[in-house]
PDB file of N, CA and C in Angstrom:
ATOM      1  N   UNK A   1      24.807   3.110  20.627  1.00  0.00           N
ATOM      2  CA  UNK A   1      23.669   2.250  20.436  1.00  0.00           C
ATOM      3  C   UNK A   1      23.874   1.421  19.168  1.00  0.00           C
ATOM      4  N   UNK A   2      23.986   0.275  18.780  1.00  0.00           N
ATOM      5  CA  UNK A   2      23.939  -0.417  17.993  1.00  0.00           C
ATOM      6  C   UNK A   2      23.051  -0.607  16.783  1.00  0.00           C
ATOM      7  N   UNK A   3      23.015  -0.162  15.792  1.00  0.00           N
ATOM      8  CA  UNK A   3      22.153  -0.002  14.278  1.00  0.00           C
ATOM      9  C   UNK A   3      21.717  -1.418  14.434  1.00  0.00           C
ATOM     10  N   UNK A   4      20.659  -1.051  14.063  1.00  0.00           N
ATOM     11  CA  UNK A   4      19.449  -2.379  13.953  1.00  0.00           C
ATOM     12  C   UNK A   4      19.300  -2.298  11.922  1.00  0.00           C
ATOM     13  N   UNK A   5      18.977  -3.773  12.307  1.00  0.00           N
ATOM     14  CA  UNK A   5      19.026  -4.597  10.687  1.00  0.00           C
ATOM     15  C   UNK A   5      17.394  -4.581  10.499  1.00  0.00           C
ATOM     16  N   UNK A   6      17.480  -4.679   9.008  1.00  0.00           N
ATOM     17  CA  UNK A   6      16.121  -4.450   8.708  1.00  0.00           C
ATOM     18  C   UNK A   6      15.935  -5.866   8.594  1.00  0.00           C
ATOM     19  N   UNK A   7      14.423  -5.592   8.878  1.00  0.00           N
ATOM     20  CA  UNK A   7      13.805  -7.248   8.751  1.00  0.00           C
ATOM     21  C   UNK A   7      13.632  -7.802   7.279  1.00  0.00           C
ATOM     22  N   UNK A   8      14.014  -9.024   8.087  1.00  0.00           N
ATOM     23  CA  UNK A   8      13.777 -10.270   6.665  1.00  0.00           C
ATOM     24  C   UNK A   8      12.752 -11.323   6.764  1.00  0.00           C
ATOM     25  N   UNK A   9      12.720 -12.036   5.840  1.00  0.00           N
ATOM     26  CA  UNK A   9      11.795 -13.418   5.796  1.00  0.00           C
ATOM     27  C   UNK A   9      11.394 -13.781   7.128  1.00  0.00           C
ATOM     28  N   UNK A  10      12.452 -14.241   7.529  1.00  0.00           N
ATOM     29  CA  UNK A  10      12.609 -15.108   9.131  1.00  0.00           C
ATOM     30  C   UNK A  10      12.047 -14.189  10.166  1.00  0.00           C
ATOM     31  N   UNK A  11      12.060 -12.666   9.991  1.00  0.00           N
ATOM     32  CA  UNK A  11      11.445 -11.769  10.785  1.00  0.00           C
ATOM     33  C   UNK A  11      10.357 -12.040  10.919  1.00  0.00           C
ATOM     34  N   UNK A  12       9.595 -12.070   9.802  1.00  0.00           N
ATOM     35  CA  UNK A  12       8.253 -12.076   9.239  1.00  0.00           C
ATOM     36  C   UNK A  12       7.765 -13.406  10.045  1.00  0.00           C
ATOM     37  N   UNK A  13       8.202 -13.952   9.962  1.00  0.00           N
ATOM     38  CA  UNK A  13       7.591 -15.634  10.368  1.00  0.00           C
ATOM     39  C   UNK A  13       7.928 -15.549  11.734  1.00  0.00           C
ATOM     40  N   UNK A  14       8.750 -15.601  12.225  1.00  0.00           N
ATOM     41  CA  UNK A  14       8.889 -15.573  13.976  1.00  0.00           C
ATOM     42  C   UNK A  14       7.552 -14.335  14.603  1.00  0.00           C
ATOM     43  N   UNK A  15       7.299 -13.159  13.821  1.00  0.00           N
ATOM     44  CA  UNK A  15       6.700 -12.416  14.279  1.00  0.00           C
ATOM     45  C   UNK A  15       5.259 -13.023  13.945  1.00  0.00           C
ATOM     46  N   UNK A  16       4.918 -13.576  12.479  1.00  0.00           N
ATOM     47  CA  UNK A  16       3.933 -14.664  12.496  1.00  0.00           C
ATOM     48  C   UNK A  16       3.315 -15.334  13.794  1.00  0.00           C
ATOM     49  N   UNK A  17       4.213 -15.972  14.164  1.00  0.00           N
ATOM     50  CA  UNK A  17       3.953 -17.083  14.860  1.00  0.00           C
ATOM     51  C   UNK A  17       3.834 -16.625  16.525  1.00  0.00           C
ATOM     52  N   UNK A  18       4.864 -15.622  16.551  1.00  0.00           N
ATOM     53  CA  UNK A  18       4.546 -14.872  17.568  1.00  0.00           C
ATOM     54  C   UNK A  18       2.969 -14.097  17.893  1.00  0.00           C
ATOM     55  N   UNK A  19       2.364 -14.080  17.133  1.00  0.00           N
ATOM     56  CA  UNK A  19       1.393 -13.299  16.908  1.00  0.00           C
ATOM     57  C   UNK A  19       0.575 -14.422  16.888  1.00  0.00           C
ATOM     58  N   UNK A  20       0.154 -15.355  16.540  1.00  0.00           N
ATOM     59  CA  UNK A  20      -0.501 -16.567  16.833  1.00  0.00           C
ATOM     60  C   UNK A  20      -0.621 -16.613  18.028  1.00  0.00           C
ATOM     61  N   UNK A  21       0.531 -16.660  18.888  1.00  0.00           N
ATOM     62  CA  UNK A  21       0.497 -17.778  19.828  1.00  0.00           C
ATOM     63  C   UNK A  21       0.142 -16.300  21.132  1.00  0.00           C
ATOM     64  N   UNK A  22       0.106 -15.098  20.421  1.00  0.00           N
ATOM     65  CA  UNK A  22      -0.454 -14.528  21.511  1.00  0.00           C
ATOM     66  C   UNK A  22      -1.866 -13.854  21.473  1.00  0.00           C
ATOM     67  N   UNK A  23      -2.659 -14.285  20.504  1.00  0.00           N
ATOM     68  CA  UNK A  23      -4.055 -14.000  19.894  1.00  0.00           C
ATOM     69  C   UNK A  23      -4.723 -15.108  20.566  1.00  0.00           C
ATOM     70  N   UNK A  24      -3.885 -16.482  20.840  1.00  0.00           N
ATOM     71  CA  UNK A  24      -4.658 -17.459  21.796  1.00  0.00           C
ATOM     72  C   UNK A  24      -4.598 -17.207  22.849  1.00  0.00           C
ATOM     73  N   UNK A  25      -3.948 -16.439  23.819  1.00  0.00           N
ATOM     74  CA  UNK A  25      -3.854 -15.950  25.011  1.00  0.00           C
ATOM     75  C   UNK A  25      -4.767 -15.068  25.188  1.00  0.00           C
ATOM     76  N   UNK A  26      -5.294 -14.432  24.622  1.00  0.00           N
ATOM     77  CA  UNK A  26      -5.787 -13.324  25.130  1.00  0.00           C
ATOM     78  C   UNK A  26      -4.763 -12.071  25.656  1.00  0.00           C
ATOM     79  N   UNK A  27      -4.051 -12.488  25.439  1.00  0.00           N
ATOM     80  CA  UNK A  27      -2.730 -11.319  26.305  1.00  0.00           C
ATOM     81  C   UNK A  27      -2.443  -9.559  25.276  1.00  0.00           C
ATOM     82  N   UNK A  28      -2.486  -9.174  25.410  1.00  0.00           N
ATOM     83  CA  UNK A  28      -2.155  -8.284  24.852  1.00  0.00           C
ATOM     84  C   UNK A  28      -0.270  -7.718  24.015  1.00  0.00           C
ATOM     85  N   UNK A  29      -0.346  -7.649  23.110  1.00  0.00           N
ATOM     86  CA  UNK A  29       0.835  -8.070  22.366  1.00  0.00           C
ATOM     87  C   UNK A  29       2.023  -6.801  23.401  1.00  0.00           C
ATOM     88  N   UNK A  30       3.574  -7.177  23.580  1.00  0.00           N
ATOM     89  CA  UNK A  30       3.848  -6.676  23.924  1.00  0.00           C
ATOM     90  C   UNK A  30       4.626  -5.365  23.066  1.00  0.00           C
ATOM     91  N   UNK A  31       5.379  -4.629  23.669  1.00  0.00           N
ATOM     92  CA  UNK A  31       5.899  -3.702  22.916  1.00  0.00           C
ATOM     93  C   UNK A  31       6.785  -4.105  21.932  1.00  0.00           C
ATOM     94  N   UNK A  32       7.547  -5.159  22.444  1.00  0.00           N
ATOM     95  CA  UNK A  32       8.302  -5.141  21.362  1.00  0.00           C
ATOM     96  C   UNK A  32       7.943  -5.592  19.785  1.00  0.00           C
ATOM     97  N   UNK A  33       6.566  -7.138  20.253  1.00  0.00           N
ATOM     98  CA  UNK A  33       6.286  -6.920  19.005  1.00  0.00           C
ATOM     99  C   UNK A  33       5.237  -5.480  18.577  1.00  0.00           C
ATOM    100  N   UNK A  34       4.691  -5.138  19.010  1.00  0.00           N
ATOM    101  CA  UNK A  34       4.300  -4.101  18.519  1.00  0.00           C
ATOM    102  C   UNK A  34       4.637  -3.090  17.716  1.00  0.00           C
ATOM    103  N   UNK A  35       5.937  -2.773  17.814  1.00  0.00           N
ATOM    104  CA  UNK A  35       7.092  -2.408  17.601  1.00  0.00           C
ATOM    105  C   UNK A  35       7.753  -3.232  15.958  1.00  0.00           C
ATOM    106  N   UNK A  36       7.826  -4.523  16.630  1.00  0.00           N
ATOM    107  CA  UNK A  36       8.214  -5.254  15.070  1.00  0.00           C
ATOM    108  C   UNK A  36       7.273  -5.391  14.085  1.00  0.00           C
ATOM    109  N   UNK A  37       6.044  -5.275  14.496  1.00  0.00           N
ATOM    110  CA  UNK A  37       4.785  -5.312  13.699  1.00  0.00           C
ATOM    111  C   UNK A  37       4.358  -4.107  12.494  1.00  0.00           C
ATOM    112  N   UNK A  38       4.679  -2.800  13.511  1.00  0.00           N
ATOM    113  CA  UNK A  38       4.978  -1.667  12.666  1.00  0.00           C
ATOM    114  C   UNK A  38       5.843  -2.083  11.556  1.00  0.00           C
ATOM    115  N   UNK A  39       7.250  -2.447  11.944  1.00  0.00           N
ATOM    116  CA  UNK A  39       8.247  -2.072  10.844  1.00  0.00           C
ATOM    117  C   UNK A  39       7.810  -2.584   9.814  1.00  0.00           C
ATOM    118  N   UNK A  40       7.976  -4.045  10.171  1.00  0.00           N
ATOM    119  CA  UNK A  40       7.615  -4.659   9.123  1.00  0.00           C
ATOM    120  C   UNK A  40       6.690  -4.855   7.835  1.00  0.00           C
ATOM    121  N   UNK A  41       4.859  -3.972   8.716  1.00  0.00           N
ATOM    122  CA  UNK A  41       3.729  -3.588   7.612  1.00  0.00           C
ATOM    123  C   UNK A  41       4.071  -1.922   7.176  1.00  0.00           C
ATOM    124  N   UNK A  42       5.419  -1.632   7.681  1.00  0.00           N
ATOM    125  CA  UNK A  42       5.476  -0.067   7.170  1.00  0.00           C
ATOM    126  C   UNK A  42       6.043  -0.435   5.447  1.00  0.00           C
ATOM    127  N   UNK A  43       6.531  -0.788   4.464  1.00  0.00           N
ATOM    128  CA  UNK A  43       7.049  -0.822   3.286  1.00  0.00           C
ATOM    129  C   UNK A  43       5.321  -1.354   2.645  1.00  0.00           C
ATOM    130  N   UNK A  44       4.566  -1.932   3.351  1.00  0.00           N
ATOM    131  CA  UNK A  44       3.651  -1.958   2.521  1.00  0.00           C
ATOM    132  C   UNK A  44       2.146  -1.019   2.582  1.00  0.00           C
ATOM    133  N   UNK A  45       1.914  -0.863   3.866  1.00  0.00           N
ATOM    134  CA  UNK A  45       1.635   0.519   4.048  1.00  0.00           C
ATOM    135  C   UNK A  45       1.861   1.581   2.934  1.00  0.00           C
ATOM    136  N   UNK A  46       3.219   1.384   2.896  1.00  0.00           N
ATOM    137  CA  UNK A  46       3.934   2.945   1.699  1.00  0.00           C
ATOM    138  C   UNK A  46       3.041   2.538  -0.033  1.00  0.00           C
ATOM    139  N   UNK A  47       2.935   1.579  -0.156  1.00  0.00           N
ATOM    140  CA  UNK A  47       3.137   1.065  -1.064  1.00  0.00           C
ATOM    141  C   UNK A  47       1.425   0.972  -1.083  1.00  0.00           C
ATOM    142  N   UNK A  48       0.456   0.587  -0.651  1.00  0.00           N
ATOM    143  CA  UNK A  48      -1.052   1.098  -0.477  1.00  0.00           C
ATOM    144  C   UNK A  48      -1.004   2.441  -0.738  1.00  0.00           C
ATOM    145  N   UNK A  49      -0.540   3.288  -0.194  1.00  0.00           N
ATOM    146  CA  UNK A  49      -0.761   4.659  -0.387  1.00  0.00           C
ATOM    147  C   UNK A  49      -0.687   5.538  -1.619  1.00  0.00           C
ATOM    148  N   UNK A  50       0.870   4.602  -1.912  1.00  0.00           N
ATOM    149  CA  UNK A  50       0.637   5.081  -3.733  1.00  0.00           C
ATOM    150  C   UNK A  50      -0.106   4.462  -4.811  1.00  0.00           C
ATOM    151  N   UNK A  51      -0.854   3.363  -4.110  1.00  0.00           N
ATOM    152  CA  UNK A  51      -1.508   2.558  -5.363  1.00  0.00           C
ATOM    153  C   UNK A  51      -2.801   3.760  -5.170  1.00  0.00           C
ATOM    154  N   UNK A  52      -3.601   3.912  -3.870  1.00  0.00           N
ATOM    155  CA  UNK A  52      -4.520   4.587  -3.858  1.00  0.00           C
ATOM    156  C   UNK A  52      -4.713   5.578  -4.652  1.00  0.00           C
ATOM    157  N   UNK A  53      -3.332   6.733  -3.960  1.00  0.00           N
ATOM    158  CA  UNK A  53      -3.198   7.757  -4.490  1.00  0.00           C
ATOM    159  C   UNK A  53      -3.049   7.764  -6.484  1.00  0.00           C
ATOM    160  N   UNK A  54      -2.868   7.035  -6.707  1.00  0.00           N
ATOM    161  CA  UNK A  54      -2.335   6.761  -8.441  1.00  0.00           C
ATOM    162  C   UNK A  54      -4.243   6.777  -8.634  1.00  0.00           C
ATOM    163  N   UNK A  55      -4.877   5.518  -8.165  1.00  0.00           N
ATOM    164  CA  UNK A  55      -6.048   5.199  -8.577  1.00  0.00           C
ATOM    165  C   UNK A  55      -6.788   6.109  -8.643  1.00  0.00           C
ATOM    166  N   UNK A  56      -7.119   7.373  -7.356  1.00  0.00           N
ATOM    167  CA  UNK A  56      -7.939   8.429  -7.345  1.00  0.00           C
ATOM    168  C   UNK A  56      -7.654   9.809  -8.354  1.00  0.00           C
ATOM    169  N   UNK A  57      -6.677   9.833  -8.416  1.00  0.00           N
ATOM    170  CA  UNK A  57      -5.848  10.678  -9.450  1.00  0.00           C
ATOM    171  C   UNK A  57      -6.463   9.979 -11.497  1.00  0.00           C
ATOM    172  N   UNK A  58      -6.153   8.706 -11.534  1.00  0.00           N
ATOM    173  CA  UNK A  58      -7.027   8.477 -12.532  1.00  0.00           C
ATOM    174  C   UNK A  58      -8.516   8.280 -12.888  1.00  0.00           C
ATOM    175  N   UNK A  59      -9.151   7.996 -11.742  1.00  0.00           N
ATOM    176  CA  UNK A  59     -10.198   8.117 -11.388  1.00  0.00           C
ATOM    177  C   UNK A  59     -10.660   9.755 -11.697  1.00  0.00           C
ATOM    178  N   UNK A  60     -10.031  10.589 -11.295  1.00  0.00           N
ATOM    179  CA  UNK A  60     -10.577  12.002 -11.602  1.00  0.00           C
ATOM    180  C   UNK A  60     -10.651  12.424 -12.725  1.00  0.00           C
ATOM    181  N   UNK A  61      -9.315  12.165 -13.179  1.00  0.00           N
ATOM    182  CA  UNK A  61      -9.167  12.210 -14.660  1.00  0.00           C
ATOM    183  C   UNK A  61     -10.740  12.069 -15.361  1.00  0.00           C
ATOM    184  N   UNK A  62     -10.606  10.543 -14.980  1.00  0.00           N
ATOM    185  CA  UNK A  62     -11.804  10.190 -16.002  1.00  0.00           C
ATOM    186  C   UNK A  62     -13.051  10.476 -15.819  1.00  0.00           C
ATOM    187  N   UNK A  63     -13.304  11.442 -14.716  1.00  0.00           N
ATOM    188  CA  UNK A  63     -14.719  11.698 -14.312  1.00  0.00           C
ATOM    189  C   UNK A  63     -14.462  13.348 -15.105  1.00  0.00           C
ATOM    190  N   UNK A  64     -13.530  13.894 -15.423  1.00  0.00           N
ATOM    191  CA  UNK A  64     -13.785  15.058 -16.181  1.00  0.00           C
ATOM    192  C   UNK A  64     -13.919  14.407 -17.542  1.00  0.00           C
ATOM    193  N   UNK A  65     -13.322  13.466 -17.667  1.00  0.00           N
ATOM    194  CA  UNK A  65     -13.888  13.610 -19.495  1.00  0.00           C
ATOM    195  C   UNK A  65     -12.868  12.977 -20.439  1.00  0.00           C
ATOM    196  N   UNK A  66     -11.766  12.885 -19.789  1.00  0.00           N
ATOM    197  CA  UNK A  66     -10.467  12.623 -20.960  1.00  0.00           C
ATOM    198  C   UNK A  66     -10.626  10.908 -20.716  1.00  0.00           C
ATOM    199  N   UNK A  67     -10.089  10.727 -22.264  1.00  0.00           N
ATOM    200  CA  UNK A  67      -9.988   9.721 -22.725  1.00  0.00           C
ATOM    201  C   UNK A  67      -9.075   8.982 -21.581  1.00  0.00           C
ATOM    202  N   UNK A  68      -8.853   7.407 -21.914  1.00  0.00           N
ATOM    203  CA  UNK A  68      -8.163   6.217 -20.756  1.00  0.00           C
ATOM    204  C   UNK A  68      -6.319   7.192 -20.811  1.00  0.00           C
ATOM    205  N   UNK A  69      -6.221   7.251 -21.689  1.00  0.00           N
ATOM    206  CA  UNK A  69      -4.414   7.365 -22.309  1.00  0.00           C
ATOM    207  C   UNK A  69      -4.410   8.923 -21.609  1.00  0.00           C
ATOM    208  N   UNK A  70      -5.391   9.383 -22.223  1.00  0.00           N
ATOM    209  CA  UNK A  70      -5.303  10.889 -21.303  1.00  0.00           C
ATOM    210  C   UNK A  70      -5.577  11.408 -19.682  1.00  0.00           C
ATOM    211  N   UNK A  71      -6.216  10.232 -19.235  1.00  0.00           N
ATOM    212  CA  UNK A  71      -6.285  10.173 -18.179  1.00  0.00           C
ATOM    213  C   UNK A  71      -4.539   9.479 -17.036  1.00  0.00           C
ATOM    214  N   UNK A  72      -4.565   8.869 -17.447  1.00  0.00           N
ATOM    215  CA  UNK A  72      -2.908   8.494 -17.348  1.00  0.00           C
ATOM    216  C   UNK A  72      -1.726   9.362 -17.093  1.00  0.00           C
ATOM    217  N   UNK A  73      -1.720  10.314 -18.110  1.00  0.00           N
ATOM    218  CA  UNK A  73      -1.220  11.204 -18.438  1.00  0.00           C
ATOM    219  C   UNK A  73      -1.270  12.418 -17.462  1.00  0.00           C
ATOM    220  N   UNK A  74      -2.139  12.573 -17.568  1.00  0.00           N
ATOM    221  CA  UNK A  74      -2.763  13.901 -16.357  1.00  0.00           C
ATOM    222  C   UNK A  74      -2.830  13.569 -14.647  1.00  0.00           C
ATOM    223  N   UNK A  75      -2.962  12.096 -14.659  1.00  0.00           N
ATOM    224  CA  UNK A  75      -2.509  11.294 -13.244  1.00  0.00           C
ATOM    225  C   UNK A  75      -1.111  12.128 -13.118  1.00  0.00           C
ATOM    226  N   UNK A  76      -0.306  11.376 -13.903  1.00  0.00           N
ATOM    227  CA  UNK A  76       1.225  11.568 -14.118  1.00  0.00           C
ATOM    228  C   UNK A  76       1.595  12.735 -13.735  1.00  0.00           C
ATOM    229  N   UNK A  77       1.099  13.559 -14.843  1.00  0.00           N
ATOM    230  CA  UNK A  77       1.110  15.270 -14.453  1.00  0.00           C
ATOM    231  C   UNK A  77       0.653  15.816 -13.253  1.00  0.00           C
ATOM    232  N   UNK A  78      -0.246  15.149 -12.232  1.00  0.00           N
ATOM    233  CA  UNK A  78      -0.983  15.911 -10.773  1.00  0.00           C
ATOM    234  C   UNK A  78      -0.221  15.234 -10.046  1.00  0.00           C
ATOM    235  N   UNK A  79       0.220  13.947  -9.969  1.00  0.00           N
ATOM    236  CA  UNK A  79       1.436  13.415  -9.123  1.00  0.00           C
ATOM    237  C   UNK A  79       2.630  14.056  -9.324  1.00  0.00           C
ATOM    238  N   UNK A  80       3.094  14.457 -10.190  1.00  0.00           N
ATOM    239  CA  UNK A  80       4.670  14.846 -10.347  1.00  0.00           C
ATOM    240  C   UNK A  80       5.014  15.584  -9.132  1.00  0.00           C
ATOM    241  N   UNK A  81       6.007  15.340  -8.590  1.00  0.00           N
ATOM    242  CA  UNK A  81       6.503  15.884  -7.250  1.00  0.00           C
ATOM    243  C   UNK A  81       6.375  15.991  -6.349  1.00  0.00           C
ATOM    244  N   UNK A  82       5.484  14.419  -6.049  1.00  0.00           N
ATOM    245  CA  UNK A  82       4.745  13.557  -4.772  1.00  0.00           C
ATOM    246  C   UNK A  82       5.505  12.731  -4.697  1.00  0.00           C
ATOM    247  N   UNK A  83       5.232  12.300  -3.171  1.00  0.00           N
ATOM    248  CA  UNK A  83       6.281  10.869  -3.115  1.00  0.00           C
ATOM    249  C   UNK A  83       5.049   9.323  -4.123  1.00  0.00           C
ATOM    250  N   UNK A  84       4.088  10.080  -4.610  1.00  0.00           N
ATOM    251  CA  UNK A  84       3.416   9.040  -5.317  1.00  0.00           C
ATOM    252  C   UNK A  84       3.741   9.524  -7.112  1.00  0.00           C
ATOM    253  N   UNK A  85       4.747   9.979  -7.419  1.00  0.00           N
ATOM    254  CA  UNK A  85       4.541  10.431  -8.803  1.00  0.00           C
ATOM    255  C   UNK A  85       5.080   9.273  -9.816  1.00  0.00           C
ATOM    256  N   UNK A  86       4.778   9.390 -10.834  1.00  0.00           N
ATOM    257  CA  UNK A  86       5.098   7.807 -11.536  1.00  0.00           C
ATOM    258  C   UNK A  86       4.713   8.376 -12.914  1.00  0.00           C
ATOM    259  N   UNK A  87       5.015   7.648 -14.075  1.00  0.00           N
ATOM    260  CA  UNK A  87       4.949   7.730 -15.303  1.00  0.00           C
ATOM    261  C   UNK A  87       3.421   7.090 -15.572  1.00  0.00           C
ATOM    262  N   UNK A  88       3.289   7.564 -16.599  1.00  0.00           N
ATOM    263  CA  UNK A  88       1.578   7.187 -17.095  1.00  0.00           C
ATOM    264  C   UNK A  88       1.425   5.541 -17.201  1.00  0.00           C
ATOM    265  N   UNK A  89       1.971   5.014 -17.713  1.00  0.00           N
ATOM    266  CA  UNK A  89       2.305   3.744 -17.765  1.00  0.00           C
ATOM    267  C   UNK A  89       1.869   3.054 -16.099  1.00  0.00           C
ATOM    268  N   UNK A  90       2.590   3.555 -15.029  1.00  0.00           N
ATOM    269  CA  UNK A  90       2.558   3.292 -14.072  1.00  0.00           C
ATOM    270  C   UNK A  90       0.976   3.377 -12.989  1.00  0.00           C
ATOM    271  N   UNK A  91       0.846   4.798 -13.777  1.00  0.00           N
ATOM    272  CA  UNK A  91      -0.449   5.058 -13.127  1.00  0.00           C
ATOM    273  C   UNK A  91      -1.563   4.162 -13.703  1.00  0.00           C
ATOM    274  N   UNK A  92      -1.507   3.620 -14.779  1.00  0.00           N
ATOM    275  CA  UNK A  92      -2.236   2.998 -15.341  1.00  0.00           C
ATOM    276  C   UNK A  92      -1.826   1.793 -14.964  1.00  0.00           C
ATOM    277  N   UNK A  93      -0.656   0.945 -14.314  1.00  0.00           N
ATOM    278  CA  UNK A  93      -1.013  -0.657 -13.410  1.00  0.00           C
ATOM    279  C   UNK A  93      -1.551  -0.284 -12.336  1.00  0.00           C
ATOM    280  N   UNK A  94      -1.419   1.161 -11.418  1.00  0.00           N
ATOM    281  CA  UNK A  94      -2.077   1.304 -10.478  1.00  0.00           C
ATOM    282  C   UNK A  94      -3.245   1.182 -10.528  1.00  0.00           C
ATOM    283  N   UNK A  95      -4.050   1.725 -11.127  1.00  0.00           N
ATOM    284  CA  UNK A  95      -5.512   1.694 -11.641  1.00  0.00           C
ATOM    285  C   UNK A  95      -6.181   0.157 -11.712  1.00  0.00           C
ATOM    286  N   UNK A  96      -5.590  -0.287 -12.408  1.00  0.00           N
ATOM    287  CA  UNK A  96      -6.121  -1.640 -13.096  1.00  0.00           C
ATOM    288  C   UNK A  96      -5.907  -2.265 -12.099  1.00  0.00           C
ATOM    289  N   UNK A  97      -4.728  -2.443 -11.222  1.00  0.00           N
ATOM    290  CA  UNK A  97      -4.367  -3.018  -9.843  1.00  0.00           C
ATOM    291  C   UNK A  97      -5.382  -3.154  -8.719  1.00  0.00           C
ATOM    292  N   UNK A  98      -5.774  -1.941  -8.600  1.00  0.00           N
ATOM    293  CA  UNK A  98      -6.680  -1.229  -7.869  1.00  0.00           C
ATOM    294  C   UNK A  98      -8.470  -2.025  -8.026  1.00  0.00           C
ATOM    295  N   UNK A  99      -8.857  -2.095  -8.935  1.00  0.00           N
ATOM    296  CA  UNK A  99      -9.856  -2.537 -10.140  1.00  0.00           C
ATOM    297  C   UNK A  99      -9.896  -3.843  -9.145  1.00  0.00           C
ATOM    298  N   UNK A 100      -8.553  -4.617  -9.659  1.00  0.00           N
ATOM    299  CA  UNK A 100      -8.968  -5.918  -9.896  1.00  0.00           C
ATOM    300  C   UNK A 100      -8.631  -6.344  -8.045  1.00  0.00           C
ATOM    301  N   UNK A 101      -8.274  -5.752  -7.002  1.00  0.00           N
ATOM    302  CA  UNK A 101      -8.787  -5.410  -5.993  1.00  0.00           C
ATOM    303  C   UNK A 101      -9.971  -5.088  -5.470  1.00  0.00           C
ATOM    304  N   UNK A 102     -10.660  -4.392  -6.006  1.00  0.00           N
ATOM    305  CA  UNK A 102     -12.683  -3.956  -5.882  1.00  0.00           C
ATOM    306  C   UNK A 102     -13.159  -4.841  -6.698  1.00  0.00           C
ATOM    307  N   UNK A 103     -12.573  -5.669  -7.234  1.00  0.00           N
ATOM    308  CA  UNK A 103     -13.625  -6.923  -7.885  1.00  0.00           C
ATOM    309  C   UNK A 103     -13.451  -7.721  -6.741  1.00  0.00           C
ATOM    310  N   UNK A 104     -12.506  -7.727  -6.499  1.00  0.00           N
ATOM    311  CA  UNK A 104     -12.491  -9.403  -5.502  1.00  0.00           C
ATOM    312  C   UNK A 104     -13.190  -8.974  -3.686  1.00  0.00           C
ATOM    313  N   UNK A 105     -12.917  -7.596  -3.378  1.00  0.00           N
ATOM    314  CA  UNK A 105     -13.145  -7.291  -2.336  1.00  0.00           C
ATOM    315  C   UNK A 105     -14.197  -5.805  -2.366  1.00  0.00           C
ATOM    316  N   UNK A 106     -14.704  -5.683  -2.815  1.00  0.00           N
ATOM    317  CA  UNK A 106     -15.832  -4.617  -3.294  1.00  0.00           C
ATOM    318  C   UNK A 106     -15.973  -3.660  -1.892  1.00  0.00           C
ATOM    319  N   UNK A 107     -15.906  -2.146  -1.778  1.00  0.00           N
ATOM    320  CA  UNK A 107     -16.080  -1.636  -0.497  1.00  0.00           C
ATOM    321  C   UNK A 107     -16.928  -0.767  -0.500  1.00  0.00           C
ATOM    322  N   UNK A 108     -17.925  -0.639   0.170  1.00  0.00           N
ATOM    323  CA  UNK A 108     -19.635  -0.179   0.498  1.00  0.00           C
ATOM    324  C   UNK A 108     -19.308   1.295  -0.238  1.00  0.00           C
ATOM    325  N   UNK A 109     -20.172   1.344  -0.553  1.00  0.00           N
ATOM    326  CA  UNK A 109     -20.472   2.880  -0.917  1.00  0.00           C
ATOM    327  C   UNK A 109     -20.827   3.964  -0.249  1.00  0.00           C
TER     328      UNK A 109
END
């Protein structure tokens, strides 16, 4: 069976447009893009999951009590040896990332 290439730019846009032109149909998308649709929102998918995961982790932090820097820190420390674990530094663009996401798009309570 022949190894398949990961998608690029040009993926993205043919599947774009593909996806246009079958949202005016009414047709129901077929497998294959369905298929290309996955791959392609899977790296960012991954990548939501650890912003979340970072945000709720500092978020807890700070609902017990510790300071911003200490909260970071203790993110850091409850992630370690997750596929979301990251340095304090990190957890802290997640956070702020996160933030300035619920400013622009605010989600019900």
């Amino acid at each position: 069976m022949k190894k398949r290439r990961k998608p690029d730019e040009s993926d993205r846009v043919f599947l774009g447009r593909a996806l246009l032109l079958y949202a005016g149909t009414g047709s129901e998308l077929p497998d294959w893009g369905k298929q290309a649709l996955k791959e392609l929102l899977a790296p960012q998918q991954k990548a939501n999951k650890r912003l979340w995961a970072r945000w709720r982790a500092v978020r807890t932090a700070r609902r017990r009590g510790l300071t911003w820097e200490k909260a970071y820190q203790a993110a850091s420390d409850e992630l370690a040896g997750t596929p979301y674990a990251g340095k304090a530094r990190e957890m802290k663009r997640a956070y702020l990332e996160r933030q300035t996401i619920a400013r622009k798009w605010p989600l019900p309570e």
